[in-house]
N, C-alpha and C. Protein backbone atom coordinates (compact mmCIF):
# COMPACT_ATOMS: atom_id res chain seq x y z
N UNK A 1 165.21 176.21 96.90
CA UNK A 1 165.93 176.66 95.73
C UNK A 1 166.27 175.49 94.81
N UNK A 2 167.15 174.38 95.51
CA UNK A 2 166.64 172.96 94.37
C UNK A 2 165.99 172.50 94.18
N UNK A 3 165.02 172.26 94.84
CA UNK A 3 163.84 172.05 94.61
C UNK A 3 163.07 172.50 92.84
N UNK A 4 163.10 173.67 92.86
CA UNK A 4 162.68 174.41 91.71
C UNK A 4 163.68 174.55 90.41
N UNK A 5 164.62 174.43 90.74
CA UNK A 5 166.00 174.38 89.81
C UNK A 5 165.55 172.65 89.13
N UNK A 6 165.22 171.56 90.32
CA UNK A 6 165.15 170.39 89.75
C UNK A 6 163.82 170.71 88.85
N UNK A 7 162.77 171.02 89.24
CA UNK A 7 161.49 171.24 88.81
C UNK A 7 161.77 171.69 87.19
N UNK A 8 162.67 172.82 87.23
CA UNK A 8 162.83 173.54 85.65
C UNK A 8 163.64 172.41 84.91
N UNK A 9 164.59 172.03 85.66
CA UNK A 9 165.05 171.11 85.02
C UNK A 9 164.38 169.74 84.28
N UNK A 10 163.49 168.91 84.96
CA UNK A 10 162.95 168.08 84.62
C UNK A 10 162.02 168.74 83.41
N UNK A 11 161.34 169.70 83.68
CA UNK A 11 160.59 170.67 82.48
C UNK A 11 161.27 170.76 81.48
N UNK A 12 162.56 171.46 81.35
CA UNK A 12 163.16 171.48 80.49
C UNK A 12 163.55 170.29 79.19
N UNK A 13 163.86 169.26 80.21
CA UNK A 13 164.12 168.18 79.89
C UNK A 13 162.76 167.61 79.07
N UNK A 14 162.00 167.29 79.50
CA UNK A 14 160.53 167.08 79.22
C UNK A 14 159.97 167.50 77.71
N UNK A 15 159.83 168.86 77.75
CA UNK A 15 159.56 169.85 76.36
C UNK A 15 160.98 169.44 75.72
N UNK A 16 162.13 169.52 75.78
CA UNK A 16 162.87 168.57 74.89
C UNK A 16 162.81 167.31 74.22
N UNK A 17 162.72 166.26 75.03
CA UNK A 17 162.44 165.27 74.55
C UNK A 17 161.14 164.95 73.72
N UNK A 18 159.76 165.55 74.32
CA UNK A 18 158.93 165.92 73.41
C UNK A 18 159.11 166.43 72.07
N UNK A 19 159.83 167.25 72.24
CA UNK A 19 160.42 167.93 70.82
C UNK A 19 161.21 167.00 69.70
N UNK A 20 162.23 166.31 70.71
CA UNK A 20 163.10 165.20 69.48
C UNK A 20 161.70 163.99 69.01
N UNK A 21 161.39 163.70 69.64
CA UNK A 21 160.75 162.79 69.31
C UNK A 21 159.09 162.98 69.18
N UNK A 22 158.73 164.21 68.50
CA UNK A 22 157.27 164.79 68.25
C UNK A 22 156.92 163.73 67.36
N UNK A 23 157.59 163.48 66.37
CA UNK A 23 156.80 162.84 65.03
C UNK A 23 156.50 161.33 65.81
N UNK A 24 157.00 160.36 66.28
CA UNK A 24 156.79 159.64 66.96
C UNK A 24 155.92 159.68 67.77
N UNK A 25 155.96 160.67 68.36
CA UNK A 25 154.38 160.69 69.24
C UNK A 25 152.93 161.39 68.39
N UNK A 26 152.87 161.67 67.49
CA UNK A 26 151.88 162.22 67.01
C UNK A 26 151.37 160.96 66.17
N UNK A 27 151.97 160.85 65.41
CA UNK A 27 151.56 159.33 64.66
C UNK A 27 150.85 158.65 65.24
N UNK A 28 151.07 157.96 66.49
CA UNK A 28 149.53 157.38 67.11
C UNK A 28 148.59 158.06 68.03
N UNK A 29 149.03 159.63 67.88
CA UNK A 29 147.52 160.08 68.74
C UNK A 29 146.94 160.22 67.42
N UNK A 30 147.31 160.32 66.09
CA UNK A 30 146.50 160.71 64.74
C UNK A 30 145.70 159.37 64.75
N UNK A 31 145.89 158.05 65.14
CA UNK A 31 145.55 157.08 64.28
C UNK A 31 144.44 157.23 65.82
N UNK A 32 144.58 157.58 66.63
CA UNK A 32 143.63 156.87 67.99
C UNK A 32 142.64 158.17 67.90
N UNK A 33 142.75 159.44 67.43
CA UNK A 33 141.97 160.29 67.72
C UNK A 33 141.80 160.83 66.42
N UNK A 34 142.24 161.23 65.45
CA UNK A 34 142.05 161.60 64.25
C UNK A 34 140.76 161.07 63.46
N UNK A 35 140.39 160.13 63.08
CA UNK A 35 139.25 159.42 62.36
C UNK A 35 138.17 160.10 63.07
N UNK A 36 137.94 159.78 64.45
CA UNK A 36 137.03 160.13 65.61
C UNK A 36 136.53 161.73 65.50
N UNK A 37 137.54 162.26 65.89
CA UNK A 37 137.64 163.85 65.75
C UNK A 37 137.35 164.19 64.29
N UNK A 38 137.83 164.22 63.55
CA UNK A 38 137.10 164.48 62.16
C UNK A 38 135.99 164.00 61.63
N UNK A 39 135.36 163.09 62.49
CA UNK A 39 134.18 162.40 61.72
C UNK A 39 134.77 161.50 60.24
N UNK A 40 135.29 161.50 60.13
CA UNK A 40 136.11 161.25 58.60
C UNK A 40 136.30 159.35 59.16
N UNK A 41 135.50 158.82 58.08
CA UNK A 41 135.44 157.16 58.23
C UNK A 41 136.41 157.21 56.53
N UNK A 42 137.85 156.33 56.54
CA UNK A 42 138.16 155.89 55.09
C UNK A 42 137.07 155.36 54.53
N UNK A 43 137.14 155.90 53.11
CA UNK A 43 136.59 155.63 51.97
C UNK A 43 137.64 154.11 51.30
N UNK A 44 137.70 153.31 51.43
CA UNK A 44 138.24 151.94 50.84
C UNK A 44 137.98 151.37 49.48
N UNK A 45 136.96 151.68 48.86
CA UNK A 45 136.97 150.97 47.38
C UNK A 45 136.08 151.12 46.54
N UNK A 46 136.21 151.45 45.68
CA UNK A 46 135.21 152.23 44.82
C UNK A 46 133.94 152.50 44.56
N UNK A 47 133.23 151.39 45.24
CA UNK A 47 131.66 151.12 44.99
C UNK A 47 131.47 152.14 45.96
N UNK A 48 131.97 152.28 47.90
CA UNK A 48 132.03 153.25 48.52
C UNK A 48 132.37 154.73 47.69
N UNK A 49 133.21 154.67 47.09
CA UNK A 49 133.82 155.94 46.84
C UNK A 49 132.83 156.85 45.85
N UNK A 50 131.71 155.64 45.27
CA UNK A 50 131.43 156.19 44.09
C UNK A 50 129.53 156.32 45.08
N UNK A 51 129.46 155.65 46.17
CA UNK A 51 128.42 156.18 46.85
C UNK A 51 128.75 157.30 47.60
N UNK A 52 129.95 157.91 47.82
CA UNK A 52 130.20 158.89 48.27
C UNK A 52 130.20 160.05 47.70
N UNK A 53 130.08 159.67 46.18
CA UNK A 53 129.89 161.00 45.19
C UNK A 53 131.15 161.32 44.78
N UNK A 54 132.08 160.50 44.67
CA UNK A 54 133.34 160.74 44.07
C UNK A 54 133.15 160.02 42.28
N UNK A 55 132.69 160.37 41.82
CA UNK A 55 132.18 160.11 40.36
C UNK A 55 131.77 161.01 39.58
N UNK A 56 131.92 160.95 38.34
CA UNK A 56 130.92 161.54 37.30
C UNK A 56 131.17 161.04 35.73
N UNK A 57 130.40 161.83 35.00
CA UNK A 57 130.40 161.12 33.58
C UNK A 57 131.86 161.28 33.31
N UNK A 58 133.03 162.45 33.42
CA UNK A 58 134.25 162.66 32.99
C UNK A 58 135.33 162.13 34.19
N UNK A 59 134.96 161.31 35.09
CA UNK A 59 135.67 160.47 35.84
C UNK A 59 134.85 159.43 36.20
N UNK A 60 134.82 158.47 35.39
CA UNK A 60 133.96 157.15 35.93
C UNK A 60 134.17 156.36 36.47
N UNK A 61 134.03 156.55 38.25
CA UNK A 61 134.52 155.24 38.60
C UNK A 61 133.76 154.12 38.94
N UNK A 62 132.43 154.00 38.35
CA UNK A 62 131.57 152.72 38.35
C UNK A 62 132.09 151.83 37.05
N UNK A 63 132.64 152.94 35.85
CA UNK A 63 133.47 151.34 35.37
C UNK A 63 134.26 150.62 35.49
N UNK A 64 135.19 151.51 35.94
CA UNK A 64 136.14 150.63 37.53
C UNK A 64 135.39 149.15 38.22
N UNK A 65 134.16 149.38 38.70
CA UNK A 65 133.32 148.73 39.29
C UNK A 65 133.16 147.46 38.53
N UNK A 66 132.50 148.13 37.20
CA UNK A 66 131.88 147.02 36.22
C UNK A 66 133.21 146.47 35.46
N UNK A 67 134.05 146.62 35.55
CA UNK A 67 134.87 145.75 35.02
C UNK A 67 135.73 145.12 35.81
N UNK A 68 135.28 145.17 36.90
CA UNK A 68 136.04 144.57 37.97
C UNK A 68 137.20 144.66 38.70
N UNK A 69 137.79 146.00 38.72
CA UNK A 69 138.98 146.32 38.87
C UNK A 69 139.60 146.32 40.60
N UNK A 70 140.35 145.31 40.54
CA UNK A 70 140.75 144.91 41.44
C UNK A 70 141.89 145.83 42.36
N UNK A 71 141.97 147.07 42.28
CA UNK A 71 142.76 147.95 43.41
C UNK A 71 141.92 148.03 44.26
N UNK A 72 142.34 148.91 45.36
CA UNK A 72 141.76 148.85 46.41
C UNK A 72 140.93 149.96 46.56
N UNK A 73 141.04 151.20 45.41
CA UNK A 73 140.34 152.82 45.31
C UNK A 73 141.09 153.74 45.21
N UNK A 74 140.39 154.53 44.93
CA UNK A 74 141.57 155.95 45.16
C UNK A 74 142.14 156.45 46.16
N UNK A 75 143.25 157.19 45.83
CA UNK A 75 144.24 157.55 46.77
C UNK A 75 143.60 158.25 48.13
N UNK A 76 143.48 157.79 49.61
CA UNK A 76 142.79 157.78 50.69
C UNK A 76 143.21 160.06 50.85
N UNK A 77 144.15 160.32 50.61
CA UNK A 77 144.69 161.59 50.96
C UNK A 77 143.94 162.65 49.85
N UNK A 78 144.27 162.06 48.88
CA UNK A 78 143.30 162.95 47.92
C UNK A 78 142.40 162.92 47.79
N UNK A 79 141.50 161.51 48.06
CA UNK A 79 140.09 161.61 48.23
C UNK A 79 139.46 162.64 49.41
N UNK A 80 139.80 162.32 50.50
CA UNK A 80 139.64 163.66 51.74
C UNK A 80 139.98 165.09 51.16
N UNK A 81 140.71 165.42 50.40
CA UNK A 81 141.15 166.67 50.08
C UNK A 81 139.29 167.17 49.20
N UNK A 82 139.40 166.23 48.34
CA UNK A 82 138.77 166.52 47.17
C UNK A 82 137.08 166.75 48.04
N UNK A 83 136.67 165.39 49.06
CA UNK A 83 135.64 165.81 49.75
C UNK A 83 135.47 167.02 50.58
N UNK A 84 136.72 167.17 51.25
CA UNK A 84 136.50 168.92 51.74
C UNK A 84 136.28 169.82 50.93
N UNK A 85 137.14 169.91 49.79
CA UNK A 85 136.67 170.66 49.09
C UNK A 85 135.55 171.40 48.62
N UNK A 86 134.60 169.73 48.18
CA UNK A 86 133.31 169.79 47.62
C UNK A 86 132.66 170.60 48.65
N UNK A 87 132.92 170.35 50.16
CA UNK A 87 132.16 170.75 51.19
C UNK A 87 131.96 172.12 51.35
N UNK A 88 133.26 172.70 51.36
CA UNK A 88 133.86 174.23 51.68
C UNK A 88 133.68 175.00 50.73
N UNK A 89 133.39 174.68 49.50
CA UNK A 89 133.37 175.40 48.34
C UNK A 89 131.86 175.34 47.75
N UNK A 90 131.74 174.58 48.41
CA UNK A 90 129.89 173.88 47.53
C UNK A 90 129.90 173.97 46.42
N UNK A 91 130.78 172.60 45.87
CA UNK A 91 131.07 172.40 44.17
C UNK A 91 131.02 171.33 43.91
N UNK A 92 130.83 170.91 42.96
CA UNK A 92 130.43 169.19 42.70
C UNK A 92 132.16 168.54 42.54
N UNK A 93 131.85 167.46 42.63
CA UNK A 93 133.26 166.60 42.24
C UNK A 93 134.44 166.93 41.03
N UNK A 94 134.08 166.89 39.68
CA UNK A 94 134.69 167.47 38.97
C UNK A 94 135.21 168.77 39.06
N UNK A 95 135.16 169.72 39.83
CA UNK A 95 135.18 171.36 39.91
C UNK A 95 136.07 171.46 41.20
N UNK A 96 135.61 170.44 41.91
CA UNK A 96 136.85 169.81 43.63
C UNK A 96 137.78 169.12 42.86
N UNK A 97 137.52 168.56 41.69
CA UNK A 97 139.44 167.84 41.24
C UNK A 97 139.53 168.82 40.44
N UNK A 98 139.52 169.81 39.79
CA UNK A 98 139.92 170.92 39.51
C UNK A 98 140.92 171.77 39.84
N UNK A 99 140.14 171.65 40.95
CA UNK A 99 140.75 173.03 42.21
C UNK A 99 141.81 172.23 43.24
N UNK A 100 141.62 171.35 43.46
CA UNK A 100 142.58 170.31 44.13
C UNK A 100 144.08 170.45 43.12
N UNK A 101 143.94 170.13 41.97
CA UNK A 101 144.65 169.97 40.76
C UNK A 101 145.42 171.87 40.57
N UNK A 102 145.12 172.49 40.53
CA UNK A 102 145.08 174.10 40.22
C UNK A 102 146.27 174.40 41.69
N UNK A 103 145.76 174.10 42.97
CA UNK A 103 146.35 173.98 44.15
C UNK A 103 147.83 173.51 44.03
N UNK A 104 148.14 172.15 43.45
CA UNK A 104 149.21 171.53 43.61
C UNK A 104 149.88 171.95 42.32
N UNK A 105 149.33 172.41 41.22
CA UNK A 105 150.08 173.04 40.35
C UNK A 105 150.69 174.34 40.95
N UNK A 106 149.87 175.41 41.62
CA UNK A 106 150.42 176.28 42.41
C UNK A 106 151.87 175.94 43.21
N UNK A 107 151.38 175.19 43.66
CA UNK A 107 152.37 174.99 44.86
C UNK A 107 153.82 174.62 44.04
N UNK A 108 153.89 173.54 42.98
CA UNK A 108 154.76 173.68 42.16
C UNK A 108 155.23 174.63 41.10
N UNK A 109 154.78 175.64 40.92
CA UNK A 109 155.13 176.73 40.11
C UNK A 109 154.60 176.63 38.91
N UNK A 110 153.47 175.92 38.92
CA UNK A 110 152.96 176.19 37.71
C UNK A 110 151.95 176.74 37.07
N UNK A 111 151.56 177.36 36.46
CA UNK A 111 150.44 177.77 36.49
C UNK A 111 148.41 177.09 35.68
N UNK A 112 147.64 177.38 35.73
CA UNK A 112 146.44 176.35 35.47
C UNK A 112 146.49 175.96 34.38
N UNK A 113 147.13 176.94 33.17
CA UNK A 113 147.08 176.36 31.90
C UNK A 113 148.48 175.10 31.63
N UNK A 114 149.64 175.07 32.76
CA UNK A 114 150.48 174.33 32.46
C UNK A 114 151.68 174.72 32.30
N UNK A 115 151.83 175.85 32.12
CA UNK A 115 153.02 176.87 32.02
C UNK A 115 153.70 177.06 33.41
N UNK A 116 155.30 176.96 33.09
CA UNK A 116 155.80 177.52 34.57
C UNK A 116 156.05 178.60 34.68
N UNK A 117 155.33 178.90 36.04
CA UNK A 117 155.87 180.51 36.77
C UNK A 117 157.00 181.24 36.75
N UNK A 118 158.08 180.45 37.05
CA UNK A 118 159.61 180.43 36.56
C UNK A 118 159.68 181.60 35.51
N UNK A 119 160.51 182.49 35.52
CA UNK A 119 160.86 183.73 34.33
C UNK A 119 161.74 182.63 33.94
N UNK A 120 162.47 182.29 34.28
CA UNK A 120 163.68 181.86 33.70
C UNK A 120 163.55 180.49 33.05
N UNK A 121 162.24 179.93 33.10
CA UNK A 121 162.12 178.52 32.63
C UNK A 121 161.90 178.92 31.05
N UNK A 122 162.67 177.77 29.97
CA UNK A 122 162.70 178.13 28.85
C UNK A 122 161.60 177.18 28.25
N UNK A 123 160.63 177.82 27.74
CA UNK A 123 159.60 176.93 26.79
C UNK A 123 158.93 177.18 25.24
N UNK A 124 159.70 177.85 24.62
CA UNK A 124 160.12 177.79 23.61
C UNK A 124 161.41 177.81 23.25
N UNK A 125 162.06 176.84 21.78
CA UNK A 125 162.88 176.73 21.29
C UNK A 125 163.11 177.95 20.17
């Protein structure tokens, strides 16, 4: 009978502490298994980014290139967004920052032309 009382107990205990401290433990199974498991290698700096097909005539980032621009590339989170995209949707780059763009306006209440969803937001005087 204690035996099993200890057993639940230590369980209990266990899935608790797991629980307080999830974000802490996930953070390095993401960095040790995440890259791997997704196939997903960072994209780092533009000449990559722009062999990756993250370019076009209305986002140029080979002049980035040619003028030498010394950041390090585009934002690593949105670039992944924007490549799934292209993937899942079978759409070229411009049409994936689109829809990437359309997404996070959603999510903020706004709508594609720029207008907020909001009844109550005032936009005319």
């Amino acid at each position: 009978m204690f035996f099993w009382l200890s057993v639940f107990a230590l369980s209990t205990l266990l899935v608790m502490l797991t629980f307080r401290y999830r974000a802490a433990l996930i953070n390095p199974m993401r960095s040790l298994f995440g890259p791997r498991v997704a196939h997903y290698q960072p994209v780092a700096t533009f000449a990559e980014q722009a062999d990756a097909g993250l370019t076009s005539s209305t986002f140029d980032i080979e002049a980035n290139i040619r003028d030498g621009d010394s950041r390090a590339g585009l934002d690593e989170r949105g670039t992944q967004e924007v490549l799934d995209i292209m993937r899942r949707e079978r759409v070229n780059f411009d049409q994936a920052r689109l829809i990437r763009q359309n997404r996070i306006l959603a999510a903020h209440g706004i709508d594609p032309s720029g207008m907020p969803l909001d009844a109550k937001a005032v936009t005319r005087l």
